[in-house]
C-alpha atoms as a PDB file:
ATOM      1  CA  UNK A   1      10.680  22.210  54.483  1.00  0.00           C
ATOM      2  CA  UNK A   2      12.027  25.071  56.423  1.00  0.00           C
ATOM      3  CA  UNK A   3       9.703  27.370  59.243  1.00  0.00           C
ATOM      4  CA  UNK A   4       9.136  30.808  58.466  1.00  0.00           C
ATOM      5  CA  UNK A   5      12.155  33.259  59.423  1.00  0.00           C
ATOM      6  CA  UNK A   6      10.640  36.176  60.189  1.00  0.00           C
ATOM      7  CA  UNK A   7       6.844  37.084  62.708  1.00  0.00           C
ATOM      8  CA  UNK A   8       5.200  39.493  63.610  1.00  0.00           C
ATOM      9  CA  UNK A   9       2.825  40.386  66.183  1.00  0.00           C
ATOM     10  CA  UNK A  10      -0.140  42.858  66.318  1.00  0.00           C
ATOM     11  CA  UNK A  11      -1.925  43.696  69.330  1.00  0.00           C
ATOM     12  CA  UNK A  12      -5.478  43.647  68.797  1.00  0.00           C
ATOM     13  CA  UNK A  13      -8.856  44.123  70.998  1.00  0.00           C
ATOM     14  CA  UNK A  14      -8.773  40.828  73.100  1.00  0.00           C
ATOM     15  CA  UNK A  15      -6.827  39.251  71.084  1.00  0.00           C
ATOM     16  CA  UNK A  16      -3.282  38.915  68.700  1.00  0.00           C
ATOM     17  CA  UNK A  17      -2.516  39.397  64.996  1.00  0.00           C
ATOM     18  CA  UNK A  18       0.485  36.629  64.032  1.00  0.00           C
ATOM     19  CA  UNK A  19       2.067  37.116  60.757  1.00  0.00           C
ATOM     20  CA  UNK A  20       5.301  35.908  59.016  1.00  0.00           C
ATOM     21  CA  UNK A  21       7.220  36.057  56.082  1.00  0.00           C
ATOM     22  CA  UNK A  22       6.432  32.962  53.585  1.00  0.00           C
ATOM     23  CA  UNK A  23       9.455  30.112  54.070  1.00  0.00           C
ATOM     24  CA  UNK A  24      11.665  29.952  50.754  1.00  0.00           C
ATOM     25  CA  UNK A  25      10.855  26.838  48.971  1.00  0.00           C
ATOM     26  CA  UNK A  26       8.696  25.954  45.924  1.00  0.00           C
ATOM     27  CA  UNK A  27       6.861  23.125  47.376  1.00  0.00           C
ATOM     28  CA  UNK A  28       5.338  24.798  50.503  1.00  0.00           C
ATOM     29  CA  UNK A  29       1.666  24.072  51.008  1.00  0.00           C
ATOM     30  CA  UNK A  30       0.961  25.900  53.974  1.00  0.00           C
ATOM     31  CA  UNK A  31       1.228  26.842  57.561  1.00  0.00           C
ATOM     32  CA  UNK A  32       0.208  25.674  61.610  1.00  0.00           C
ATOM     33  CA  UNK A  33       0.351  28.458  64.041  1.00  0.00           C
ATOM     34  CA  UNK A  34       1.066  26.841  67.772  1.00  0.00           C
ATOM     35  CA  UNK A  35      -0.288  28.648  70.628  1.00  0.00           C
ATOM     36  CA  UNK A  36       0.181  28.353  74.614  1.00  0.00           C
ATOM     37  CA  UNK A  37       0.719  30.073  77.652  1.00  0.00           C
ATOM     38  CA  UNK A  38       3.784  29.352  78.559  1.00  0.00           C
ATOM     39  CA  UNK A  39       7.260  29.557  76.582  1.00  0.00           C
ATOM     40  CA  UNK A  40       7.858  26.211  74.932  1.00  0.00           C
ATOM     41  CA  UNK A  41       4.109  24.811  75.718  1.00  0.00           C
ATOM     42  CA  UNK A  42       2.000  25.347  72.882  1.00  0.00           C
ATOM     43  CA  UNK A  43      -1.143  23.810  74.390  1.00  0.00           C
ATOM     44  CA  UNK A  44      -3.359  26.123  73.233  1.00  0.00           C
ATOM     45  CA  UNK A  45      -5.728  28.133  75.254  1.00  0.00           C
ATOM     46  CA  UNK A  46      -9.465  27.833  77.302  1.00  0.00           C
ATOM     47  CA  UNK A  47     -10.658  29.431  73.547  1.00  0.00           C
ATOM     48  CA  UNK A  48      -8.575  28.005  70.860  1.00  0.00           C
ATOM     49  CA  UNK A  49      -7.037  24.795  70.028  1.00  0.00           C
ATOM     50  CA  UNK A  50      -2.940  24.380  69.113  1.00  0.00           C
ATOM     51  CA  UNK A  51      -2.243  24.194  66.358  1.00  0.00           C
ATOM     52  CA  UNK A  52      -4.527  25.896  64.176  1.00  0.00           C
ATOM     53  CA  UNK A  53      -3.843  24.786  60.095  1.00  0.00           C
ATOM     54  CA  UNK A  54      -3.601  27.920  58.215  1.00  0.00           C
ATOM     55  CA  UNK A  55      -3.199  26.904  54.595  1.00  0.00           C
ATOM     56  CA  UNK A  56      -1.679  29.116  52.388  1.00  0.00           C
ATOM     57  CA  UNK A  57      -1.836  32.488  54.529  1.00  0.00           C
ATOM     58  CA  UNK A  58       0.785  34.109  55.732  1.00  0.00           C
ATOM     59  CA  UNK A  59      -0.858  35.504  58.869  1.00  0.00           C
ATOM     60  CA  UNK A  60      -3.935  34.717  61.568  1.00  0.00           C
ATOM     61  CA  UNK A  61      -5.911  37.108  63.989  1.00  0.00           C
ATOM     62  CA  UNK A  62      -6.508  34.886  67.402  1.00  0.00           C
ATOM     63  CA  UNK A  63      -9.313  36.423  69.368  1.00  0.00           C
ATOM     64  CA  UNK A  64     -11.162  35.482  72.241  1.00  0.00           C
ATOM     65  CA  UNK A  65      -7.685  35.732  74.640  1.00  0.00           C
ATOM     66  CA  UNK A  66      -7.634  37.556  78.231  1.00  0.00           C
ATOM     67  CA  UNK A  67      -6.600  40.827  77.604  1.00  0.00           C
ATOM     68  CA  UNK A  68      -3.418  41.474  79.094  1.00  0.00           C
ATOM     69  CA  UNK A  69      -2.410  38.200  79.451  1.00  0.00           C
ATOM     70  CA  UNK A  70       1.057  36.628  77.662  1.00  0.00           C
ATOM     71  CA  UNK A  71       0.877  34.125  75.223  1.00  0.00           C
ATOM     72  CA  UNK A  72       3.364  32.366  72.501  1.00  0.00           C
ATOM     73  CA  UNK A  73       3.328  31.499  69.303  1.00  0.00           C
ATOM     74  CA  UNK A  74       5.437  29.604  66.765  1.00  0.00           C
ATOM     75  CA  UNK A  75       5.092  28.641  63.268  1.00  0.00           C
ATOM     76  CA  UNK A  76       5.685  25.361  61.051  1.00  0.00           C
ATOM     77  CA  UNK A  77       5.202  25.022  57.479  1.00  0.00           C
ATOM     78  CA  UNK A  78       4.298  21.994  55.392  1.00  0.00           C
ATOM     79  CA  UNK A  79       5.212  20.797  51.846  1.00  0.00           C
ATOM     80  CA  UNK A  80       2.908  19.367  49.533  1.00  0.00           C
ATOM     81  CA  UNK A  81       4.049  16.247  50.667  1.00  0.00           C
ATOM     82  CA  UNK A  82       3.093  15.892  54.263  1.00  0.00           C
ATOM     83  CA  UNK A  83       6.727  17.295  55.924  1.00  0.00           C
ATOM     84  CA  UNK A  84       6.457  19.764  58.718  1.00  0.00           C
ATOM     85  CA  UNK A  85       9.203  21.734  59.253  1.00  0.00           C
ATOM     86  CA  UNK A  86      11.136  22.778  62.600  1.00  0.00           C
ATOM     87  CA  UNK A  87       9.254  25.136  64.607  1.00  0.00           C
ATOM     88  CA  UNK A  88      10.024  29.064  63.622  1.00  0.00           C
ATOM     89  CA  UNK A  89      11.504  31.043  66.676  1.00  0.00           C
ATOM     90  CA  UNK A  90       8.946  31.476  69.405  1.00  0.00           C
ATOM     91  CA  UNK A  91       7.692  34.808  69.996  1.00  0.00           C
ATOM     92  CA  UNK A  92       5.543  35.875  73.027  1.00  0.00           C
ATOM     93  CA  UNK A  93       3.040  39.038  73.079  1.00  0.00           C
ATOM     94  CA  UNK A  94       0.197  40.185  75.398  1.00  0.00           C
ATOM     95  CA  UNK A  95      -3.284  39.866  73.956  1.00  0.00           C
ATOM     96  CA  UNK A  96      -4.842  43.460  73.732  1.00  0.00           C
ATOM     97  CA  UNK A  97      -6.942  45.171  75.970  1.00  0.00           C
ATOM     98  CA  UNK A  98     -11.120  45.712  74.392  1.00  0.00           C
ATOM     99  CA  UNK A  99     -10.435  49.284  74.567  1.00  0.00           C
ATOM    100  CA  UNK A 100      -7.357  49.623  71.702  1.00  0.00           C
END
């Protein structure tokens, strides 16, 4: 399968809004969104666990982050029959402060 091509990111009240565009291929079951704090580490965080198994959405709020604080994300798909794609491109965004 092939990763999403295009995210998006969303600052929200301690937290991030991920979304992407849906990869091209009929057989696509679904999604994992990695998370860490550091570019290329996607070890998750104190609050969430990497990777987090979408299914069939194209986008996931992750709350519960230190406001202010960088993280990154990347995206995989999965085909119906167990392939993961390549990672998508990493992207990297500050969780929002409580008072957005």
């Amino acid at each position: 399968p092939i990763p999403p091509q295009a995210l998006w990111t969303e600052r929200v009240p301690a937290g991030v809004r991920i979304s992407w565009s849906p990869a091209r291929s009929p057989d696509i079951a679904g999604y994992r969104v990695y998370i860490g704090e550091e570019r290329g580490r996607y070890t998750g965080t104190r609050t969430v666990v990497s990777p987090v198994d979408v299914g069939s959405a194209t986008g996931i709020t992750v709350d519960s982050l230190e406001p202010g604080r960088p993280y990154v994300f990347a995206v995989e798909s999965y085909d119906r029959f167990g392939q993961f794609s390549a990672l998508s491109r990493e992207t990297e965004v500050r969780a929002g402060r409580m008072d957005q």
